[in-house]
C-alpha atoms as a PDB file:
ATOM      1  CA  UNK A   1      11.105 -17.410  -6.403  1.00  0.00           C
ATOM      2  CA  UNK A   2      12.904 -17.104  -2.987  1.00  0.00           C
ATOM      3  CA  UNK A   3      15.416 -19.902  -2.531  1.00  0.00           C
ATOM      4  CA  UNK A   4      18.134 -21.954  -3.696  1.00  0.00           C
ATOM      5  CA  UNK A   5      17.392 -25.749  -4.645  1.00  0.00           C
ATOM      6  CA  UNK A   6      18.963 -27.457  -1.609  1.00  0.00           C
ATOM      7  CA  UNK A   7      16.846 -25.811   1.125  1.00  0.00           C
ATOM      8  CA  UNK A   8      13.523 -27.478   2.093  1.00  0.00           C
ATOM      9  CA  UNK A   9      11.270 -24.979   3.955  1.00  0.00           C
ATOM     10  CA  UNK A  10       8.722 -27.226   5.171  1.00  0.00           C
ATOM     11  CA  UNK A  11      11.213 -28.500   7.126  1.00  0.00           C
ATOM     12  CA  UNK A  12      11.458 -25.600   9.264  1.00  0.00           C
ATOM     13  CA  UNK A  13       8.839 -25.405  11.950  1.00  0.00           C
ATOM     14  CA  UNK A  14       6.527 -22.268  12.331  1.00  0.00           C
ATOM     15  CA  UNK A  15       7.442 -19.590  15.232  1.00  0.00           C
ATOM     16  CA  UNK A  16       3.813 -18.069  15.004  1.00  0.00           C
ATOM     17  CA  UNK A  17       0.267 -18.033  13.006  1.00  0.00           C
ATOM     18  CA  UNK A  18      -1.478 -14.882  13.091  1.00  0.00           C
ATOM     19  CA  UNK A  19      -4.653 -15.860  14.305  1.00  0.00           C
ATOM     20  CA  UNK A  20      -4.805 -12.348  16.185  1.00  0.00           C
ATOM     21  CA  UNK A  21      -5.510 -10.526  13.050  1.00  0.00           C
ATOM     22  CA  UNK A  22      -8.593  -9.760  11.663  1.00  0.00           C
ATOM     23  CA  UNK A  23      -9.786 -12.110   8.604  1.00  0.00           C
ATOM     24  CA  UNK A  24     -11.079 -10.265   5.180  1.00  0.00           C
ATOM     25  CA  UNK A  25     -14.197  -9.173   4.755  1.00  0.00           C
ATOM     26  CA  UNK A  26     -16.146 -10.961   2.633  1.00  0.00           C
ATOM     27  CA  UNK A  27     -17.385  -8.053   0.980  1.00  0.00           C
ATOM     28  CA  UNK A  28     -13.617  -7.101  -0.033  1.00  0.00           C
ATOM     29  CA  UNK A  29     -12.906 -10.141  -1.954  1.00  0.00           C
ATOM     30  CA  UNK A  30     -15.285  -9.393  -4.541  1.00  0.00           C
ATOM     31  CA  UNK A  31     -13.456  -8.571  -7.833  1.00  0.00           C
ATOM     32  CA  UNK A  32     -15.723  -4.923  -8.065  1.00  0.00           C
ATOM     33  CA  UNK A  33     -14.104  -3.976  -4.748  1.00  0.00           C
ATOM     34  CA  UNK A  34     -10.782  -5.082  -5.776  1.00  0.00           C
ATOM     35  CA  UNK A  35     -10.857  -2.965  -8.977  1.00  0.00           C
ATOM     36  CA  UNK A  36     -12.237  -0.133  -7.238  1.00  0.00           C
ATOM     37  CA  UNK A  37      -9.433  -0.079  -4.728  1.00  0.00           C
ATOM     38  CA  UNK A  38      -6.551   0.719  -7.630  1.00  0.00           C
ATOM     39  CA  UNK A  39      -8.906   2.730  -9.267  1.00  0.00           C
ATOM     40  CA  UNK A  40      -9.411   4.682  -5.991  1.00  0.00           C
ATOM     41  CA  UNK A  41      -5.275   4.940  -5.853  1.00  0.00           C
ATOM     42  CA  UNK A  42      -5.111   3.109  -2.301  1.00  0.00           C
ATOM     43  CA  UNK A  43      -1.586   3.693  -1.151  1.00  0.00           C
ATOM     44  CA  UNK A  44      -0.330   0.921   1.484  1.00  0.00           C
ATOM     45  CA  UNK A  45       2.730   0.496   2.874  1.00  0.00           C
ATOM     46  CA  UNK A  46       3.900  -2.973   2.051  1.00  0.00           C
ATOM     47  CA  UNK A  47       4.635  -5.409   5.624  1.00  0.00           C
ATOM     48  CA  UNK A  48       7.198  -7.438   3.546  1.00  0.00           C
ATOM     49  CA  UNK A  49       9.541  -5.371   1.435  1.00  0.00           C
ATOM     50  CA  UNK A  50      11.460  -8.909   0.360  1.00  0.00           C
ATOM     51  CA  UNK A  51      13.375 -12.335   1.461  1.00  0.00           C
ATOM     52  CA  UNK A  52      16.049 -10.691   3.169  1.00  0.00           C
ATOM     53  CA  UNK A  53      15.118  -7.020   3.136  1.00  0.00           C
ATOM     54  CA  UNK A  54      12.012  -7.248   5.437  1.00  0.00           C
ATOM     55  CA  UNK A  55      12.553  -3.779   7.027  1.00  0.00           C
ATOM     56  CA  UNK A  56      14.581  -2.256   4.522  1.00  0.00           C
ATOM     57  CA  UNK A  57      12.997  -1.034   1.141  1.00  0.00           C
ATOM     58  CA  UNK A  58      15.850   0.487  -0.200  1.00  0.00           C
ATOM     59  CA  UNK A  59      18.460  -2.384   0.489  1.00  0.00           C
ATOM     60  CA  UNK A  60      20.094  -4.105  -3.160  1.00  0.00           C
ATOM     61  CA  UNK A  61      17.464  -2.476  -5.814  1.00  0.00           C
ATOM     62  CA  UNK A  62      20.863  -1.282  -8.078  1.00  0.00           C
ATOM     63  CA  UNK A  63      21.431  -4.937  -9.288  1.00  0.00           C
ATOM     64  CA  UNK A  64      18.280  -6.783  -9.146  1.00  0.00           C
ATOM     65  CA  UNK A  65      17.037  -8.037 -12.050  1.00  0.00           C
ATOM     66  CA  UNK A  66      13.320  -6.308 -13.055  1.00  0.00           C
ATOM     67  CA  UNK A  67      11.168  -8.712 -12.971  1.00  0.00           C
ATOM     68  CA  UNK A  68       7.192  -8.735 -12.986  1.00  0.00           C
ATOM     69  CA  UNK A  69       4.161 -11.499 -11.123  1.00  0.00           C
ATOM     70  CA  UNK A  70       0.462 -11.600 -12.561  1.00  0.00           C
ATOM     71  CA  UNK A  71      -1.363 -12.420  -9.535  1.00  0.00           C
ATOM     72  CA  UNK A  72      -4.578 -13.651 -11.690  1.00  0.00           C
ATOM     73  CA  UNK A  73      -7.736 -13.879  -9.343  1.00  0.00           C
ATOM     74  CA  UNK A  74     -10.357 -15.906 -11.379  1.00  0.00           C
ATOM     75  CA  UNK A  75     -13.889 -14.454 -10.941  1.00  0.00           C
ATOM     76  CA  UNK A  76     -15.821 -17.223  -9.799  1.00  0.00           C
ATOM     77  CA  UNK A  77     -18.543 -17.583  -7.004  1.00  0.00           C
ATOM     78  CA  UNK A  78     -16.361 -17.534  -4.536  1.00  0.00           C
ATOM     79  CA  UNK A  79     -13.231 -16.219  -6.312  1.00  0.00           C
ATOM     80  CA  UNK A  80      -9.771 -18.013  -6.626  1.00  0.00           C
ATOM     81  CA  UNK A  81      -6.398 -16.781  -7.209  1.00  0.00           C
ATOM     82  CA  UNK A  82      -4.398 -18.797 -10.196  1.00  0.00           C
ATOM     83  CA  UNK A  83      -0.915 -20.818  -9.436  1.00  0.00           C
ATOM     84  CA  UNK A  84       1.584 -22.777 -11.208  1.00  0.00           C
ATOM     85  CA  UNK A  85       4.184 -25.198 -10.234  1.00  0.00           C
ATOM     86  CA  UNK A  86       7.694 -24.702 -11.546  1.00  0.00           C
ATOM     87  CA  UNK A  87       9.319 -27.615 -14.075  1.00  0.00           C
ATOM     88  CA  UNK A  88      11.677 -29.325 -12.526  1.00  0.00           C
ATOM     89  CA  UNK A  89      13.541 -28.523 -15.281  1.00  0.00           C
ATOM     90  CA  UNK A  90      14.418 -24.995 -14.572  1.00  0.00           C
ATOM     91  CA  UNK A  91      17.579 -24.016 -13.208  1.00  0.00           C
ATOM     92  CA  UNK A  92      16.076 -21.617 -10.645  1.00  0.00           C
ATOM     93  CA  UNK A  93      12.973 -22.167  -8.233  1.00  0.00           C
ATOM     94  CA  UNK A  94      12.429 -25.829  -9.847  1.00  0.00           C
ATOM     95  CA  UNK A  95       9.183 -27.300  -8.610  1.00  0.00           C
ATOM     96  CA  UNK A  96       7.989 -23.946  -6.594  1.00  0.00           C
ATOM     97  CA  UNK A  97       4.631 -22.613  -6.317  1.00  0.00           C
ATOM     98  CA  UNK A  98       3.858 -19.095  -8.002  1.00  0.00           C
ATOM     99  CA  UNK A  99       2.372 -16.843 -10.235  1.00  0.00           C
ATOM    100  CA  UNK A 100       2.731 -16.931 -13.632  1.00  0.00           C
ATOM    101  CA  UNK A 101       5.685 -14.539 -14.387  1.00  0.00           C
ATOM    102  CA  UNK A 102       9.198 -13.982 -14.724  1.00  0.00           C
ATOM    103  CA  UNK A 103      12.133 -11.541 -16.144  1.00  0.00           C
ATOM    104  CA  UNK A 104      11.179  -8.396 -18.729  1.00  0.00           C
ATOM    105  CA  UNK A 105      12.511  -8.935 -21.667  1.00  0.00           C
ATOM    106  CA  UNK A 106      14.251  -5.116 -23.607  1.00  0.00           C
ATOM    107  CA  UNK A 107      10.801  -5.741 -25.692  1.00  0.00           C
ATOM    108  CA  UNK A 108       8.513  -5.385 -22.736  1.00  0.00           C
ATOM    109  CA  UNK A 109       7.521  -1.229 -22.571  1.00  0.00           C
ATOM    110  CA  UNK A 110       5.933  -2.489 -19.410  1.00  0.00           C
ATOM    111  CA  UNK A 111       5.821  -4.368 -15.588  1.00  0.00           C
ATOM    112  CA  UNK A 112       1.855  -5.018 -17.097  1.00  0.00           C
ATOM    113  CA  UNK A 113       3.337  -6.442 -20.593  1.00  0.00           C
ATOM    114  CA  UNK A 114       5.699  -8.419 -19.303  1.00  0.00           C
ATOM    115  CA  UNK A 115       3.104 -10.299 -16.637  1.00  0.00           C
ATOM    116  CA  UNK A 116       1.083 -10.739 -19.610  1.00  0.00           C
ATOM    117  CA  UNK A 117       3.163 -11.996 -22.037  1.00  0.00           C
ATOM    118  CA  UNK A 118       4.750 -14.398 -19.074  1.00  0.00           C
ATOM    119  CA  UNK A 119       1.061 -16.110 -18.322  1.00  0.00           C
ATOM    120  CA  UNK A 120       0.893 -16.496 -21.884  1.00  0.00           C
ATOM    121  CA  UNK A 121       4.217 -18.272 -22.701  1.00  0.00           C
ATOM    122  CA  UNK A 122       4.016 -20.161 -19.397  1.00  0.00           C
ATOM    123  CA  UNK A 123       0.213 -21.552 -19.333  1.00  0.00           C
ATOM    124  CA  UNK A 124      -1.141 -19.614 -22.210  1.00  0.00           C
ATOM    125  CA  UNK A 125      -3.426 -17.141 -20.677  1.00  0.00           C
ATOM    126  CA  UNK A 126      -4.915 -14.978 -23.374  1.00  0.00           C
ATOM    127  CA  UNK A 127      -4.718 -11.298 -22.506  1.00  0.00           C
ATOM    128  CA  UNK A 128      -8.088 -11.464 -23.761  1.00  0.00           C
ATOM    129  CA  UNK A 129      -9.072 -13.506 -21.003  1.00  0.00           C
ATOM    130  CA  UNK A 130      -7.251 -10.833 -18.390  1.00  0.00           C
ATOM    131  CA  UNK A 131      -8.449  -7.540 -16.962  1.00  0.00           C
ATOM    132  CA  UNK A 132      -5.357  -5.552 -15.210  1.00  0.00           C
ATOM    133  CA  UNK A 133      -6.498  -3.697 -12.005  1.00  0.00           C
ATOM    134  CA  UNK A 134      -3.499  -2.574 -10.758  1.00  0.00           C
ATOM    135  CA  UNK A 135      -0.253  -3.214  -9.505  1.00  0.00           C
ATOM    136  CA  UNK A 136       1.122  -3.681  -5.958  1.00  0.00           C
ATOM    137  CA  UNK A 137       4.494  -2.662  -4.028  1.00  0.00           C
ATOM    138  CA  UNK A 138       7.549  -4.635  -5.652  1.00  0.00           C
ATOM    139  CA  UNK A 139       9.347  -7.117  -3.637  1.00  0.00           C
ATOM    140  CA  UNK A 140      12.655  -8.229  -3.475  1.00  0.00           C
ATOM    141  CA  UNK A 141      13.676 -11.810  -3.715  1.00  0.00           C
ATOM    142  CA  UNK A 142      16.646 -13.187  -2.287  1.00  0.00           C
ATOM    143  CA  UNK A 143      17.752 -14.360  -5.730  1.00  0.00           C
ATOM    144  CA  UNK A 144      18.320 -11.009  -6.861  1.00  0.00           C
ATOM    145  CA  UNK A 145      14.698 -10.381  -8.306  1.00  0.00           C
ATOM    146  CA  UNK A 146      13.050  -7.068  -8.354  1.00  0.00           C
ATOM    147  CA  UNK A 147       9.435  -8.696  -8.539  1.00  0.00           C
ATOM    148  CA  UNK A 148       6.316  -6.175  -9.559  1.00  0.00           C
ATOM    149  CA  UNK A 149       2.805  -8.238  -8.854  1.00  0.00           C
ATOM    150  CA  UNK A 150       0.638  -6.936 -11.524  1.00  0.00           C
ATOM    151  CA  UNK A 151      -3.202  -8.183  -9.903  1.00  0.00           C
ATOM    152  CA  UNK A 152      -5.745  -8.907 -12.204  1.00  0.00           C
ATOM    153  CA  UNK A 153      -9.197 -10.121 -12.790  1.00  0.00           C
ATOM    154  CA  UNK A 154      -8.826 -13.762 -14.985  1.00  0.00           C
ATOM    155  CA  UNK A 155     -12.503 -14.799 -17.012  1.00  0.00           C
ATOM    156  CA  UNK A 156     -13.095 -18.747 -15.390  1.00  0.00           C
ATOM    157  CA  UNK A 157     -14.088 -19.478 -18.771  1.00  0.00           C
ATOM    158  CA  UNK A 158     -10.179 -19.497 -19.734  1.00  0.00           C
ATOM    159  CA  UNK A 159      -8.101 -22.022 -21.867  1.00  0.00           C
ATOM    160  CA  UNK A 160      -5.163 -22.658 -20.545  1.00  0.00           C
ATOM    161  CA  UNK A 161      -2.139 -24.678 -22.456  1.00  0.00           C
ATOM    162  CA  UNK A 162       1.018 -25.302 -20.255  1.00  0.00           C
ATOM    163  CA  UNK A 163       4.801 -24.637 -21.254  1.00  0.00           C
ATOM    164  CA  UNK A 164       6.087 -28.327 -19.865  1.00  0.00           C
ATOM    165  CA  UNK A 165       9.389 -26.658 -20.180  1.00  0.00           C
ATOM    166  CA  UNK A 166       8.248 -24.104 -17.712  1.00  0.00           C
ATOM    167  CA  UNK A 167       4.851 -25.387 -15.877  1.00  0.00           C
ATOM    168  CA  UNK A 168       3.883 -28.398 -14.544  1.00  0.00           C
ATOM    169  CA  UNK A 169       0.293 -27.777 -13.247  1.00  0.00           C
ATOM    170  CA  UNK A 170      -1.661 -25.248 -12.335  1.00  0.00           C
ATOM    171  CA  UNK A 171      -4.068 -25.183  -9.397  1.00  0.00           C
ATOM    172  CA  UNK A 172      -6.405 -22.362  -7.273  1.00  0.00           C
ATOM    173  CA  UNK A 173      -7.057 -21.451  -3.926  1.00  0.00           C
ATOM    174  CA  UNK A 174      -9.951 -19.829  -2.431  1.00  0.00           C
ATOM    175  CA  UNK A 175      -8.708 -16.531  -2.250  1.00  0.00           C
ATOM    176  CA  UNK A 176     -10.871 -16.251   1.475  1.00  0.00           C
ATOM    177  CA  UNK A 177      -8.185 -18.669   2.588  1.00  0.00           C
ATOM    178  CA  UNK A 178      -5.829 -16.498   1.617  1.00  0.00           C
ATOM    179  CA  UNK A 179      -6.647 -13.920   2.890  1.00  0.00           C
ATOM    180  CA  UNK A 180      -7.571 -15.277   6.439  1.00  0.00           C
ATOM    181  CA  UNK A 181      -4.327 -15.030   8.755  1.00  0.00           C
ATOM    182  CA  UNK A 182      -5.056 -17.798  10.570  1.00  0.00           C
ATOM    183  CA  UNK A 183      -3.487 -19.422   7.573  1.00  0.00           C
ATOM    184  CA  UNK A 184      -0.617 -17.274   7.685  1.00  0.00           C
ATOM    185  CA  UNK A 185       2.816 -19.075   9.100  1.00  0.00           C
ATOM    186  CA  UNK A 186       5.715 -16.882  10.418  1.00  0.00           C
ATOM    187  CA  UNK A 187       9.249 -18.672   9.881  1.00  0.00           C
ATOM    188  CA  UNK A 188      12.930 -17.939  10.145  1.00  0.00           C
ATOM    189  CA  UNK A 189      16.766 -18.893   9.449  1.00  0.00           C
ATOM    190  CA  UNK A 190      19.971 -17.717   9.847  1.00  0.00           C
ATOM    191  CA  UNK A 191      21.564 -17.848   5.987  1.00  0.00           C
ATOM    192  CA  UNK A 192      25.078 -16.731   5.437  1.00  0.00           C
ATOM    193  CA  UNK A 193      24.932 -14.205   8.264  1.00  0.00           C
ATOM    194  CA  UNK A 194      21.759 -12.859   7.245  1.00  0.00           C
ATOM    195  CA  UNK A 195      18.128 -13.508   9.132  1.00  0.00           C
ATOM    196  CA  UNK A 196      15.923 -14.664   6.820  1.00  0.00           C
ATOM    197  CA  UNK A 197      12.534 -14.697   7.351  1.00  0.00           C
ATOM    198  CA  UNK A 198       9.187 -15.871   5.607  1.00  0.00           C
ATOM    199  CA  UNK A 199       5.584 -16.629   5.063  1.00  0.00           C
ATOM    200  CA  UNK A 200       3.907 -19.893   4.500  1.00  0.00           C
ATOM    201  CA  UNK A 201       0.253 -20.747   3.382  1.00  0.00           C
ATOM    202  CA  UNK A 202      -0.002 -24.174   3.063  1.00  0.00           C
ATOM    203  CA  UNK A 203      -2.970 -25.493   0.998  1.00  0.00           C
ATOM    204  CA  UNK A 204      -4.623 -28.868   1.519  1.00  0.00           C
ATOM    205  CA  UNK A 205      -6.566 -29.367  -2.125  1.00  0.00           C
ATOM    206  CA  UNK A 206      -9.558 -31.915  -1.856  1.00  0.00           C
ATOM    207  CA  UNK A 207      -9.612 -34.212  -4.933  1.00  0.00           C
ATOM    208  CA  UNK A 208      -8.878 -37.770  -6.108  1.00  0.00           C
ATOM    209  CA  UNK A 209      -5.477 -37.314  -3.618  1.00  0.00           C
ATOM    210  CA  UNK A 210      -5.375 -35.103  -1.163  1.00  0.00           C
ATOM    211  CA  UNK A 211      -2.833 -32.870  -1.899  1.00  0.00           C
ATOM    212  CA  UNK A 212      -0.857 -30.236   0.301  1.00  0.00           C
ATOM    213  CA  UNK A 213       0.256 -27.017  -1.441  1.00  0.00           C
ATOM    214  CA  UNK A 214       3.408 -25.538  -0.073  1.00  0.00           C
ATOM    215  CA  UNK A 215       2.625 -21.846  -0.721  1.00  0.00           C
ATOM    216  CA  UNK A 216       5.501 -19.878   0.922  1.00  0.00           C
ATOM    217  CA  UNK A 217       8.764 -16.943   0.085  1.00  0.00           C
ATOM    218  CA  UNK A 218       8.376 -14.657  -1.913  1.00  0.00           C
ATOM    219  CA  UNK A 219       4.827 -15.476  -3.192  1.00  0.00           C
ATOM    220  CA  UNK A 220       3.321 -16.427   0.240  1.00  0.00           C
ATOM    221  CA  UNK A 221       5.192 -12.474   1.218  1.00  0.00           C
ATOM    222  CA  UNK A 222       2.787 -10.805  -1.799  1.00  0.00           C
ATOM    223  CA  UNK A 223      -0.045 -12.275  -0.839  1.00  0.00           C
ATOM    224  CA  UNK A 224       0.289 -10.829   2.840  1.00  0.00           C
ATOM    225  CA  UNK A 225       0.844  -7.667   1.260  1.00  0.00           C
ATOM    226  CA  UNK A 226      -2.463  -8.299  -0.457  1.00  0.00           C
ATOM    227  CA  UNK A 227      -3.859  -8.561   2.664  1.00  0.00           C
ATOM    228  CA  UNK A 228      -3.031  -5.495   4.299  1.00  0.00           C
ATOM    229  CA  UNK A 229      -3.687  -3.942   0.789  1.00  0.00           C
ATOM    230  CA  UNK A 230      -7.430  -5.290   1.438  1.00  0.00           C
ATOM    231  CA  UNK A 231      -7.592  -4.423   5.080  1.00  0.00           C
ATOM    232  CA  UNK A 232      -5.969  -0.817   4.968  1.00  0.00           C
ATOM    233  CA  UNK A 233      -9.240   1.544   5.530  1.00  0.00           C
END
């Protein structure tokens, strides 16, 4: 959700990895603590406000375009967080990784309703299936996006059907390697007289093919929110 077509960020080297910070507890990931958190009303302020509006939280919010994320963590063992790769088909973000998500409709009375209804149309999550626990700082993407991540706990007994028109596969990640910033990449561009700069998290997925996973922008920038939203005491 954070960049036009023609610009390939893997091709940009990483300035830094944050191996200096502390990783998650592994007490924290654990969907009770997670819950109890919003519950608790944790306020953090958010490290990454948006694509080009790192430091400013106020900068372009008149136009954007409201616009809300479910970040779906699946409660298994060890639990995962749920993401989807854009159709090629779509005129904006083709082929990205991200969450499930997208504009609100006039319809949608709600950021929460409008994540819902999203993950159903795009890989048909049942809100059945879906326990809301809160909802984190928005974030601005560079395509004009006011982006709320609504977080929620996902049963791993789901069904999921894909929108090919929208989705063409879904995948999870161990949310510990999320949250570990060791696996957090720092980069940066100058873009039409603006510095941009951005998160990665790529994602090496065992299976028949290894496969790498490309996590980065505007969804890479939530997640480290999530992380400081885990770590604030």
């Amino acid at each position: 959700m954070s960049q036009p077509n023609t610009f390939d960020p893997t091709l940009h080297p990483a300035l830094g990895v944050d191996t200096h910070l502390p990783v998650v507890p592994q007490e924290r990931l654990r969907i009770e603590y997670i819950y109890q958190r919003f519950k608790d009303g944790a306020q953090v302020e958010p490290e990454v406000f948006g694509d080009y509006a790192r430091l400013d939280a106020n900068a372009h919010l008149d136009n954007a375009v409201k616009a809300s994320v479910l970040v779906a963590i699946v409660d298994r063992a060890q639990p995962t967080v749920l993401f989807t790769v854009r159709s090629p088909q779509l005129k904006k973000h083709s082929g990205q990784i991200s969450f499930a998500g997208g504009r609100l409709d006039e319809s949608d009375p709600s950021d929460v309703h409008a994540a819902l209804r999203e993950a159903q149309e795009e890989i048909g999550l049942r809100a059945s299936d879906v326990r809301v626990m809160g909802e984190m700082n928005k974030y601005l993407t560079g395509t004009g996006y006011l982006v709320t991540p609504v977080v929620a706990w996902v049963d791993p007994r789901m069904q999921l059907t894909l929108n090919p028109h929208e989705v063409t596969e879904i995948f999870e990640v161990p949310l510990r390697f999320l949250m570990n910033p060791s696996n957090h990449r720092r980069h940066s561009r100058d873009f039409e007289g603006k510095r941009r700069e951005w998160f990665s998290m790529p994602y090496i997925q065992e299976g028949q093919e290894r496969q790498e996973r490309f996590i980065w922008g505007a969804t890479a920038g939530i997640l480290r929110n999530f992380y400081h939203f885990l770590m604030h005491e």
